[in-house]
C-alpha atoms as a PDB file:
ATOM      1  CA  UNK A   1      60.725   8.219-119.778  1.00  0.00           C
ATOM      2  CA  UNK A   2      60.145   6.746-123.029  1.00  0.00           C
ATOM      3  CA  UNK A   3      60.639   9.248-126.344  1.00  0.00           C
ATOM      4  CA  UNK A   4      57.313   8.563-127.645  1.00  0.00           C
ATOM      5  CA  UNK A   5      55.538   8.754-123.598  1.00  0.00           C
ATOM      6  CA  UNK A   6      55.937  12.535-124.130  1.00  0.00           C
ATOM      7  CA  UNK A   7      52.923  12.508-126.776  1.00  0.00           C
ATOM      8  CA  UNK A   8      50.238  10.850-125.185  1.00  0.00           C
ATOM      9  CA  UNK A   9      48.517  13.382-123.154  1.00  0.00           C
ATOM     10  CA  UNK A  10      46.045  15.761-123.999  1.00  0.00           C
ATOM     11  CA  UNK A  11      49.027  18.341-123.521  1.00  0.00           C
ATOM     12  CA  UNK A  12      51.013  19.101-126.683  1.00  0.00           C
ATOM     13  CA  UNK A  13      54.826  18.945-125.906  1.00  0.00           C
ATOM     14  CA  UNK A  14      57.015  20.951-127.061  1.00  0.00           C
ATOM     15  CA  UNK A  15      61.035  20.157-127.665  1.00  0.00           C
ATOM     16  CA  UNK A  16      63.785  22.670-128.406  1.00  0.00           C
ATOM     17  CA  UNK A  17      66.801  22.265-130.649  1.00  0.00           C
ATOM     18  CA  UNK A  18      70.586  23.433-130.263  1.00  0.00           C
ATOM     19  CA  UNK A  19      73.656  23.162-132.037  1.00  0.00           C
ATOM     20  CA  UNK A  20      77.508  22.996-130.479  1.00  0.00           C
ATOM     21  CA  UNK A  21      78.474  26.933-130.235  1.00  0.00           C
ATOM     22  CA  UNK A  22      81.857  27.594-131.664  1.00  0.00           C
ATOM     23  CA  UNK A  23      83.505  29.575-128.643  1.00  0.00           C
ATOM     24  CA  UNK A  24      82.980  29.403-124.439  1.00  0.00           C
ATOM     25  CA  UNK A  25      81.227  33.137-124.740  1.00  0.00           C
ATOM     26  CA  UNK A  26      78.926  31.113-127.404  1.00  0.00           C
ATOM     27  CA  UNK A  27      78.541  27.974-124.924  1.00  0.00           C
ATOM     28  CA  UNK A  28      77.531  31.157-121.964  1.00  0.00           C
ATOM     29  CA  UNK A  29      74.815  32.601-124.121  1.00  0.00           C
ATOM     30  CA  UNK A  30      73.628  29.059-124.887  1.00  0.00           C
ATOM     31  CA  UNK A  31      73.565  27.817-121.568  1.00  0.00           C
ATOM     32  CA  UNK A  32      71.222  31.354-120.570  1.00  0.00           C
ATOM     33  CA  UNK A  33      68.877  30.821-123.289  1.00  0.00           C
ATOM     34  CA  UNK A  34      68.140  27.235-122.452  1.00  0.00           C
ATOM     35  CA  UNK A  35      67.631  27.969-118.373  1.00  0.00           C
ATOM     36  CA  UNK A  36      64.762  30.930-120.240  1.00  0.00           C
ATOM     37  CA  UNK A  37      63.716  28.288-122.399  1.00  0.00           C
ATOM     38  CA  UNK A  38      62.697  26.222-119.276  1.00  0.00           C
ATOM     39  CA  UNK A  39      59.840  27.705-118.367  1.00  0.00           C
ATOM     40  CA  UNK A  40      57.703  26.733-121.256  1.00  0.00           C
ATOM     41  CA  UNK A  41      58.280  23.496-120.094  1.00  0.00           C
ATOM     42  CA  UNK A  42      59.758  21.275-122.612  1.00  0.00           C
ATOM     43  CA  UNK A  43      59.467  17.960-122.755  1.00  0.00           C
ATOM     44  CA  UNK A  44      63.252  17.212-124.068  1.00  0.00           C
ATOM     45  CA  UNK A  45      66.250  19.003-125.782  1.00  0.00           C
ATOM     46  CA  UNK A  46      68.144  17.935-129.045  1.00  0.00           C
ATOM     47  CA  UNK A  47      71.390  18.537-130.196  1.00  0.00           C
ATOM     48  CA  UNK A  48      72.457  18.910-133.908  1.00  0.00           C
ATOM     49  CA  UNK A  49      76.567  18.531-134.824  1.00  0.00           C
ATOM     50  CA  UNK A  50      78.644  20.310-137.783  1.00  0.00           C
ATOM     51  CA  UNK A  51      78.572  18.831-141.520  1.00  0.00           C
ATOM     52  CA  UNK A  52      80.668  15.706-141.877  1.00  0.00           C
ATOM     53  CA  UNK A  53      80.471  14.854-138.348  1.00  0.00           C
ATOM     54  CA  UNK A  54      82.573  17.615-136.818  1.00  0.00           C
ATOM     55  CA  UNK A  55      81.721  18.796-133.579  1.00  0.00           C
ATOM     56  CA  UNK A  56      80.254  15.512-132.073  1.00  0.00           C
ATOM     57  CA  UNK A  57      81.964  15.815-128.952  1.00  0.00           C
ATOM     58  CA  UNK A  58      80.946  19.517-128.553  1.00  0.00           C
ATOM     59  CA  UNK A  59      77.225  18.076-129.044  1.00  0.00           C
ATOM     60  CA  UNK A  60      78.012  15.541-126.380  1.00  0.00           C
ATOM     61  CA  UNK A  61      79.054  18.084-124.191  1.00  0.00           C
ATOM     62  CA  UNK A  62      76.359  20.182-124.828  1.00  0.00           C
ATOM     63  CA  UNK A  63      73.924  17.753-124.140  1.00  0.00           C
ATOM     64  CA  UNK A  64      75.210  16.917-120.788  1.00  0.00           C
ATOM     65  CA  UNK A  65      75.556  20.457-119.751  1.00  0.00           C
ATOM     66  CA  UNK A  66      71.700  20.632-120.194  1.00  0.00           C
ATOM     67  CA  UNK A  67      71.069  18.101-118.550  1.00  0.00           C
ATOM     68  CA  UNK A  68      72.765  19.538-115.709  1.00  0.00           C
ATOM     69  CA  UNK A  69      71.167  23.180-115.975  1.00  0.00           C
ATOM     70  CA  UNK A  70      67.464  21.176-116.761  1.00  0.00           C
ATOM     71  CA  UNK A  71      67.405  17.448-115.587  1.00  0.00           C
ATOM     72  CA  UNK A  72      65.222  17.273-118.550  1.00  0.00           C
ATOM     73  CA  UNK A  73      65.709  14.345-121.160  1.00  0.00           C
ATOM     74  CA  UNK A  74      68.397  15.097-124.154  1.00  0.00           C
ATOM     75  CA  UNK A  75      68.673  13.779-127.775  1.00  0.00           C
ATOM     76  CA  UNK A  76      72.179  13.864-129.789  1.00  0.00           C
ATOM     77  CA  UNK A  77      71.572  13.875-133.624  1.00  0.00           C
ATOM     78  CA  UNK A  78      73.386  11.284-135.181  1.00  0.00           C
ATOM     79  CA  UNK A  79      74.161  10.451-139.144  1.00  0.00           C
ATOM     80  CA  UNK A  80      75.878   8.055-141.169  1.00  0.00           C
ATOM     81  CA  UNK A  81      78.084  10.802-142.928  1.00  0.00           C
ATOM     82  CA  UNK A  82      81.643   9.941-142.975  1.00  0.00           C
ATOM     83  CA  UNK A  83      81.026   7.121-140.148  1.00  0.00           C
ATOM     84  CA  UNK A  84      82.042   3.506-140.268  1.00  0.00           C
ATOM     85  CA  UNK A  85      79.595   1.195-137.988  1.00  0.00           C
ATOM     86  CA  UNK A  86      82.491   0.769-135.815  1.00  0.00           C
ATOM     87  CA  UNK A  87      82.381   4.414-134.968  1.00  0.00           C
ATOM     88  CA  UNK A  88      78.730   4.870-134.928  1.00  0.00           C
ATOM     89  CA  UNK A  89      78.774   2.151-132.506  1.00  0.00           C
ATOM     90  CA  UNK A  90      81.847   4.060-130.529  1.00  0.00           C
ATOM     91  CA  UNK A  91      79.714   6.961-130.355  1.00  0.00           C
ATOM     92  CA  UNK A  92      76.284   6.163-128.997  1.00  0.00           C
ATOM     93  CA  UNK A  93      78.367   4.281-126.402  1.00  0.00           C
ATOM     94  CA  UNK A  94      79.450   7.065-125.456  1.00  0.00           C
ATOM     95  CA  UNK A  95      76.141   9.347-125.554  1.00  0.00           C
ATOM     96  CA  UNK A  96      74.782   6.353-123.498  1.00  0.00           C
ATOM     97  CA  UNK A  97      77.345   6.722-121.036  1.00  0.00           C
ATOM     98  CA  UNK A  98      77.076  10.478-120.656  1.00  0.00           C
ATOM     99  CA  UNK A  99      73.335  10.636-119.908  1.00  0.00           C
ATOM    100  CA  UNK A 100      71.534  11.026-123.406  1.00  0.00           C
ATOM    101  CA  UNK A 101      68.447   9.492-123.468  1.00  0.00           C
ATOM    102  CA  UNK A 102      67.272   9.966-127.170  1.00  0.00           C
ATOM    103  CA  UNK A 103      68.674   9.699-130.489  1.00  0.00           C
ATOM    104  CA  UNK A 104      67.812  12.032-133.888  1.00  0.00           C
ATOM    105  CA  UNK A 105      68.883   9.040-136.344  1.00  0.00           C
ATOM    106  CA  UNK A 106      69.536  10.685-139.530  1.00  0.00           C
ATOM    107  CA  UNK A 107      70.960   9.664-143.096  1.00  0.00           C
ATOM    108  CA  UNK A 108      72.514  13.032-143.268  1.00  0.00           C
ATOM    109  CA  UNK A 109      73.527  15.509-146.071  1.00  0.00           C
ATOM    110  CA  UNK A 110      76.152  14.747-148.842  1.00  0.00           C
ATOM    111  CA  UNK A 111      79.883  16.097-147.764  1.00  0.00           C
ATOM    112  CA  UNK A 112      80.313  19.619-148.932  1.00  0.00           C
ATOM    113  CA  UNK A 113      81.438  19.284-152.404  1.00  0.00           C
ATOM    114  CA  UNK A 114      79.480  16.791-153.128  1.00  0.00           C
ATOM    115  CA  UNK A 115      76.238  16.074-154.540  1.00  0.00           C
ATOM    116  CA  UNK A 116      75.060  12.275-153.748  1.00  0.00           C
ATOM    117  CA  UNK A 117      75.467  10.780-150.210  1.00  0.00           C
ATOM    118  CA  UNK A 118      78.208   7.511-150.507  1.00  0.00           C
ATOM    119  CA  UNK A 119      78.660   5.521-147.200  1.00  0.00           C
ATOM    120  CA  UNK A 120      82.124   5.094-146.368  1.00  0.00           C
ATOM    121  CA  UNK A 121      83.199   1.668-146.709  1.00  0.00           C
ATOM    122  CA  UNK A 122      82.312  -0.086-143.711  1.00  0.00           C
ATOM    123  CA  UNK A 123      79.694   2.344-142.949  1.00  0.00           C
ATOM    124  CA  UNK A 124      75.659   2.469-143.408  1.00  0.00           C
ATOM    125  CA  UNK A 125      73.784   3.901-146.818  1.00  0.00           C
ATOM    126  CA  UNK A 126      70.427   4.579-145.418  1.00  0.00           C
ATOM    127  CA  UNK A 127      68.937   6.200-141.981  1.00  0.00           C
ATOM    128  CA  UNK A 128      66.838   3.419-141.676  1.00  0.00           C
ATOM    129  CA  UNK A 129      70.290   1.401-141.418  1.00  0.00           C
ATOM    130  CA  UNK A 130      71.286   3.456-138.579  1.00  0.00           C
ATOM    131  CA  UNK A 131      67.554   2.508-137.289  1.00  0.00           C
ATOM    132  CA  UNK A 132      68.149  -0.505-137.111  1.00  0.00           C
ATOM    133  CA  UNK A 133      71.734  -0.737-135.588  1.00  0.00           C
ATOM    134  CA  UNK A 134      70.300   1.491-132.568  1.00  0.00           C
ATOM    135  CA  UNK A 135      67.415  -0.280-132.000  1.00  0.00           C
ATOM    136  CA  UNK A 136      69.314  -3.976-132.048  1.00  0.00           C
ATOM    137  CA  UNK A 137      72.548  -2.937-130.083  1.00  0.00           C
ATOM    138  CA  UNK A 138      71.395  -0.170-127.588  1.00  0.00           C
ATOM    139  CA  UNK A 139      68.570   1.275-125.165  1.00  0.00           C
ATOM    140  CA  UNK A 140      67.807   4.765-126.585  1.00  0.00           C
ATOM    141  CA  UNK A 141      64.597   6.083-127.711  1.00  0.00           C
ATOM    142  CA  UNK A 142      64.860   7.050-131.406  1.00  0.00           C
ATOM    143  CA  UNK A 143      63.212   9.788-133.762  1.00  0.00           C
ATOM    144  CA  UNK A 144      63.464  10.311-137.407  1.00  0.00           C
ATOM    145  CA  UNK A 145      63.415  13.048-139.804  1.00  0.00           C
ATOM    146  CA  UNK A 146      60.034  13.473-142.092  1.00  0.00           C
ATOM    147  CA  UNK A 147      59.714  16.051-144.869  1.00  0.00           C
ATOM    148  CA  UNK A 148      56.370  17.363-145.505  1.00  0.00           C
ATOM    149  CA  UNK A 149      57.543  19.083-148.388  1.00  0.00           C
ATOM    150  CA  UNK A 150      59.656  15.983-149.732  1.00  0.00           C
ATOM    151  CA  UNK A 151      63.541  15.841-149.238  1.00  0.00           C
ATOM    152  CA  UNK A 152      65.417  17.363-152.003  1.00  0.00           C
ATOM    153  CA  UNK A 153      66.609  14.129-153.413  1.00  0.00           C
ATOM    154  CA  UNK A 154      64.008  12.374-153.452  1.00  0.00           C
ATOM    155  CA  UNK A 155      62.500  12.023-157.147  1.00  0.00           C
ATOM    156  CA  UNK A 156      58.887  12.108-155.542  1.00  0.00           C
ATOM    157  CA  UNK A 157      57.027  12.128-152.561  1.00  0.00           C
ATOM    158  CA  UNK A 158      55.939   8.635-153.051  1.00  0.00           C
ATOM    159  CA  UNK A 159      59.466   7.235-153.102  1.00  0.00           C
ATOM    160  CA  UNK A 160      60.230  10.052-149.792  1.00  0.00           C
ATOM    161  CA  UNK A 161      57.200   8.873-147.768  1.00  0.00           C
ATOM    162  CA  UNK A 162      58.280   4.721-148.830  1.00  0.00           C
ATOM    163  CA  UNK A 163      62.175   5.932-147.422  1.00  0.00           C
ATOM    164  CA  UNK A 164      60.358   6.849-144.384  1.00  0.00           C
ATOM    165  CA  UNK A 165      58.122   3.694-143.815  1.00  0.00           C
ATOM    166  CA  UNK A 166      61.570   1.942-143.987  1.00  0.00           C
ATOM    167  CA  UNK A 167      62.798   3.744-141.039  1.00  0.00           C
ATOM    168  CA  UNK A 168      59.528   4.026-138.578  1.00  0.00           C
ATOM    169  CA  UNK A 169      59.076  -0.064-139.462  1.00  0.00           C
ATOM    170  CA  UNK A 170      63.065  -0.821-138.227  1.00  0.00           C
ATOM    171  CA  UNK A 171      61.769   0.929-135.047  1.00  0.00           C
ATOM    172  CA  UNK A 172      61.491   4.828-134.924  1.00  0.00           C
ATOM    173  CA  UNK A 173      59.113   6.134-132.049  1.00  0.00           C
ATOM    174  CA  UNK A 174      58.346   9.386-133.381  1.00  0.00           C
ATOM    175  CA  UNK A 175      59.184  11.496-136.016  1.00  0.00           C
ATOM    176  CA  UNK A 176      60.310  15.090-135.896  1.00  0.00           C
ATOM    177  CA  UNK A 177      59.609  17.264-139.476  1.00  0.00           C
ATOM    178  CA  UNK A 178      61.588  19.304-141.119  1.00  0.00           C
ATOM    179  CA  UNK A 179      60.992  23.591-140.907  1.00  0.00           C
ATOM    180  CA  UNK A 180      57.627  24.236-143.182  1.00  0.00           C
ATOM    181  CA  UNK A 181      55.803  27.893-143.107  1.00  0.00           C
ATOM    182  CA  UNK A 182      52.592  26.394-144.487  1.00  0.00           C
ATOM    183  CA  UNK A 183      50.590  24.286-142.131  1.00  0.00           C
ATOM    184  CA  UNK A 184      48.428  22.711-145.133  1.00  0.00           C
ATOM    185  CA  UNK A 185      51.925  20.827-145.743  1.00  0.00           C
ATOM    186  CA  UNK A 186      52.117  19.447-142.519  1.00  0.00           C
ATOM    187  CA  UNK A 187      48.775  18.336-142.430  1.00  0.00           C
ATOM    188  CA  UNK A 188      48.792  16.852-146.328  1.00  0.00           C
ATOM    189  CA  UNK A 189      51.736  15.106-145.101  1.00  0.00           C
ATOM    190  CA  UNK A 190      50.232  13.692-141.720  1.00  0.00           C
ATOM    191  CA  UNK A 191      47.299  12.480-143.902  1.00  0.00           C
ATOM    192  CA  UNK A 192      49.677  10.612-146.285  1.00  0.00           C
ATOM    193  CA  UNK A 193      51.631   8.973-143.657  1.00  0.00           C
ATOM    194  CA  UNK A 194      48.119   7.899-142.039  1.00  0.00           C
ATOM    195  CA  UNK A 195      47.292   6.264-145.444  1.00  0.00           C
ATOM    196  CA  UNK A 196      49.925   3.922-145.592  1.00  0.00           C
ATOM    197  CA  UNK A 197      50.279   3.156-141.750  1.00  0.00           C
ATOM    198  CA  UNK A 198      52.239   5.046-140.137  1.00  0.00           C
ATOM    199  CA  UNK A 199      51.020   5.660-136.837  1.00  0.00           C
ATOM    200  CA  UNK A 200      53.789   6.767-134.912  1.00  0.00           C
ATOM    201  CA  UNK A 201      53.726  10.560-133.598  1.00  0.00           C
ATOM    202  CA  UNK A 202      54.634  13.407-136.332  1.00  0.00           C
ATOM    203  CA  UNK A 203      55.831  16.063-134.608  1.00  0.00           C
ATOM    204  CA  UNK A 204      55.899  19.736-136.651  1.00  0.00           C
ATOM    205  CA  UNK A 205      59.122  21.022-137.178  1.00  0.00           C
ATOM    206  CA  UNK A 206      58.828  25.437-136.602  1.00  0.00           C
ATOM    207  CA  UNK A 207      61.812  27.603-137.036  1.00  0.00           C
ATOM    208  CA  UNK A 208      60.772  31.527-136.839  1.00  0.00           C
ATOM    209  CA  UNK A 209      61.873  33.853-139.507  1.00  0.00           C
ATOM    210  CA  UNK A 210      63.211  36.828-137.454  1.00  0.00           C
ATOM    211  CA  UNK A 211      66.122  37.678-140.485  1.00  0.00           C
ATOM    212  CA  UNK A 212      64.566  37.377-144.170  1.00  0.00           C
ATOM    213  CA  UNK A 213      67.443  36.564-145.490  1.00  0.00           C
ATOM    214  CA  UNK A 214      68.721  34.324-142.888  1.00  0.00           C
ATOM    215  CA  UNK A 215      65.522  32.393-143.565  1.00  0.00           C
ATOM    216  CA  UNK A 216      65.568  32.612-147.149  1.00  0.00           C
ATOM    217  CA  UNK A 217      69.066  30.518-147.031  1.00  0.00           C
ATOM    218  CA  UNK A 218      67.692  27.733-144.641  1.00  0.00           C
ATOM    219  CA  UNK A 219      64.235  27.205-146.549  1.00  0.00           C
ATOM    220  CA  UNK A 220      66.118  26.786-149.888  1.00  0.00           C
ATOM    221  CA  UNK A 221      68.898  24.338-148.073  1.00  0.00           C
ATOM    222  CA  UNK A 222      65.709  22.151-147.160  1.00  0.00           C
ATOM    223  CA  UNK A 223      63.333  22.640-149.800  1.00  0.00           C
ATOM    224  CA  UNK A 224      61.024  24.718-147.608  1.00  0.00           C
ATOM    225  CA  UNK A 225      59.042  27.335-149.268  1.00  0.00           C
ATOM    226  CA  UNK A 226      57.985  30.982-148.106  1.00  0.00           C
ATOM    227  CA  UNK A 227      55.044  31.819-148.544  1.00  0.00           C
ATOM    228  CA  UNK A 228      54.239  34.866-150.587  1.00  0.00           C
ATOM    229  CA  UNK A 229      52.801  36.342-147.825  1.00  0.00           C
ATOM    230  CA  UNK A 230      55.156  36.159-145.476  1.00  0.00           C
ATOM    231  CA  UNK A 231      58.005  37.132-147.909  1.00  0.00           C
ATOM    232  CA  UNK A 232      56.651  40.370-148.989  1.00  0.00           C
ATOM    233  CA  UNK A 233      55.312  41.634-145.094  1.00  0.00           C
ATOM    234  CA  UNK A 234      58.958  41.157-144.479  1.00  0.00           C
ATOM    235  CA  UNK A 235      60.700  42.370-147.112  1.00  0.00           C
ATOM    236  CA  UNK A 236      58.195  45.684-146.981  1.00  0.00           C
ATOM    237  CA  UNK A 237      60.566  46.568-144.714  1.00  0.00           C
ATOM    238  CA  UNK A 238      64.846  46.678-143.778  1.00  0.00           C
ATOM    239  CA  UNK A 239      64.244  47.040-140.013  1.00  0.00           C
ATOM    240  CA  UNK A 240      65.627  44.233-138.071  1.00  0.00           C
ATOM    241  CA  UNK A 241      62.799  44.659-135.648  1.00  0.00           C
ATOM    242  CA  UNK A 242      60.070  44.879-137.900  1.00  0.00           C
ATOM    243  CA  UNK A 243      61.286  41.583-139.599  1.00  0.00           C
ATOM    244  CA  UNK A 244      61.107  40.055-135.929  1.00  0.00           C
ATOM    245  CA  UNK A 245      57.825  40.943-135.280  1.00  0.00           C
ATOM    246  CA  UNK A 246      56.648  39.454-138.570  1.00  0.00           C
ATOM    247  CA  UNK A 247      58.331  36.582-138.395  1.00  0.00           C
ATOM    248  CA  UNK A 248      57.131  35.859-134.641  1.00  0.00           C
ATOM    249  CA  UNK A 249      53.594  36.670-135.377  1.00  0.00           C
ATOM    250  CA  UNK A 250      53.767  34.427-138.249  1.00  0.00           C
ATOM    251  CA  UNK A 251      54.998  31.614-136.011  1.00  0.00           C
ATOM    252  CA  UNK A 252      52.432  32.223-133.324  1.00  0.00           C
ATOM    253  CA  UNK A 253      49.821  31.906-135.659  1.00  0.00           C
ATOM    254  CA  UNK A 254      51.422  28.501-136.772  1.00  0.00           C
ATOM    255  CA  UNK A 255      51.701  27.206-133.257  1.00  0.00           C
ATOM    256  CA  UNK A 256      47.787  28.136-132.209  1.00  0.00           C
ATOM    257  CA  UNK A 257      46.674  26.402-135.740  1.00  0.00           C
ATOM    258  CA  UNK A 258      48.663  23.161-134.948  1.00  0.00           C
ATOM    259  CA  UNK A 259      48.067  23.554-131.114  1.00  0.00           C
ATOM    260  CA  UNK A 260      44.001  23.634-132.315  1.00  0.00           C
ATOM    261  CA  UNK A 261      44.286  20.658-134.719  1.00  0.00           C
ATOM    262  CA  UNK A 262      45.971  18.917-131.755  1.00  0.00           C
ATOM    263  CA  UNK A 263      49.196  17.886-132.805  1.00  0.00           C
ATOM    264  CA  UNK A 264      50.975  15.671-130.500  1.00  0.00           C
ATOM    265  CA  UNK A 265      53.991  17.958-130.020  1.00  0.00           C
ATOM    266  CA  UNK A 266      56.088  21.395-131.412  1.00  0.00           C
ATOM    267  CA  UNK A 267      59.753  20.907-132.066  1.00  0.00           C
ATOM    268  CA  UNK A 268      61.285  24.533-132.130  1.00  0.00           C
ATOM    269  CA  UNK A 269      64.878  25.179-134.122  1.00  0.00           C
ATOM    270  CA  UNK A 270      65.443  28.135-131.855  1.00  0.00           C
ATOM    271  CA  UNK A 271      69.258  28.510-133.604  1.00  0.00           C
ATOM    272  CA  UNK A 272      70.562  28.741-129.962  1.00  0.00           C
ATOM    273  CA  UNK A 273      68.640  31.959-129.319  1.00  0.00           C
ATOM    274  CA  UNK A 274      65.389  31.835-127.277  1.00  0.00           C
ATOM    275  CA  UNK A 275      63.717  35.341-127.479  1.00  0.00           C
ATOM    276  CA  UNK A 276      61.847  34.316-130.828  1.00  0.00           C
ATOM    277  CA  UNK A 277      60.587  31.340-129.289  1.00  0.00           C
ATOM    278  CA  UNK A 278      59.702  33.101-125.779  1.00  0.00           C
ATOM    279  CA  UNK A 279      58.158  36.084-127.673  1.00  0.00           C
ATOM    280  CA  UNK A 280      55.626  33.320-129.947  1.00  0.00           C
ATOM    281  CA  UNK A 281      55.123  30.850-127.034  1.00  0.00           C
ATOM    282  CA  UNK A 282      54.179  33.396-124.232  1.00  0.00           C
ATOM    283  CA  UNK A 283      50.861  32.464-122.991  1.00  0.00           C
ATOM    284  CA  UNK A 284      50.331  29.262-125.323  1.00  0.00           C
ATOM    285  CA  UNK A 285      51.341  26.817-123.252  1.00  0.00           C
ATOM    286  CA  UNK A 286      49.069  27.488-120.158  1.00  0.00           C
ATOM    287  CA  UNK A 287      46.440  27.253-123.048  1.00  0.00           C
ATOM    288  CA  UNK A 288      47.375  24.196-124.488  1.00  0.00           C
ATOM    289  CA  UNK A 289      46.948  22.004-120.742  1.00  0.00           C
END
């Protein structure tokens, strides 16, 4: 099935994402939260890998492991970081070989240490780049990252949302958003993208705050804000539980508003954990067909 086939029905999908655990009692747990995840049935599962390119393998494995507990369709993230086109190419041979049907082409962040992204020599500069060489060279369907908020490096949200025409023209199917808590975003964002012709799918990025301060770290990474709201019903209070419940409810809310506006899809960042995800989508899904 095509990437961009799962977001033409009346039914909006929904997609999971994962990252390579670190140990085999890590890999366990993973592999029992994705057979739970199952039964809200997703339409795919991506894989992210560590900073610099570490842990591709891992994500390769990963990916093929869920295949096996799912049959369902898998994307591998991919970057330019630290990768000459030589081993980009290396390594979606290999995803193609190994089952994965979809790639996540991303730029990617700066090395740690740094503070402005430099392709290697030999390597790409720009997602779209990366675009491109997947689309010309191999059969996978391809999404890209959108920031409703604007990435953090880009100056403004003009020169963000021209970066991403560059990328859905060289042949993007869909793109996937990054975490926002504010649905006006996503929708001011979706409008803008509609203004200057992009017509692919945009498909809201959600990530549940169950751990304030957890949350807190990952908004400010992306440029994600909290809203006021949100932050002080959580930090009302120091019990774990009582910050899951929040969070959750917060994210259920977000789901039926986008689910209502009919978004094409829900891409969850369920941090290899499912019973945030479980607890918000419970019910929603029936209601959605």
């Amino acid at each position: 099935m095509s990437l961009a086939s799962h977001f033409t029905t009346s039914r909006c999908a929904i997609s999971f994402e994962l990252f390579p655990p670190k140990t085999e009692a890590g890999l366990h747990t993973l592999c029992e939260n994705v057979t739970r995840l199952t039964q809200f049935e997703p339409a795919f599962f991506t894989c992210t890998y560590g900073a610099g390119g570490s842990t591709q393998g891992a994500t390769l494995d990963v990916l093929q492991k869920v295949r096996e507990l799912t049959n369902l369709p898998v994307a591998s993230h991919l970057t330019c970081v630290n990768s000459t086109v030589e081993e980009l190419q290396a390594y979606l041979t290999e995803a193609k070989e190994r089952g994965t049907d979809y790639i996540v082409a991303l730029r990617g962040d700066p090395p740690q240490g740094t503070t402005e992204f430099q392709a290697v020599q030999g390597g790409l500069q720009y997602a779209n780049e990366l675009v491109d060489l997947i689309r010309e060279q191999f059969d996978f369907g391809i999404a890209v990252a959108g920031y409703p908020e604007v990435h953090q490096e880009a100056p403004d949200a003009q020169t963000d949302l021209d970066n991403l025409k560059r990328k859905v023209d060289a042949g993007a199917d869909i793109i996937i958003t990054q975490l926002f808590y504010d649905n006006i975003d996503y929708y001011r964002f979706r409008d803008r993208c509609d203004a200057v012709g992009i017509t692919i799918p945009i498909i809201p990025g959600i990530l549940p705050v169950t751990n304030f301060k957890q949350a807190t770290r990952i908004a400010s990474m992306c440029k994600a804000a909290i809203p006021s709201e949100l932050a002080s019903a959580m930090t009302a209070s120091d019990d774990p539980a009582d910050q899951f419940r929040i969070g959750v409810d917060h994210a259920r809310e977000q789901t039926a508003d986008l689910m209502a506006q009919q978004v094409p899809g829900i891409h969850y960042y369920v941090l290899n954990k499912s019973d945030a995800a479980a607890a918000l989508l419970d019910g929603m899904q029936t209601a959605s067909k």
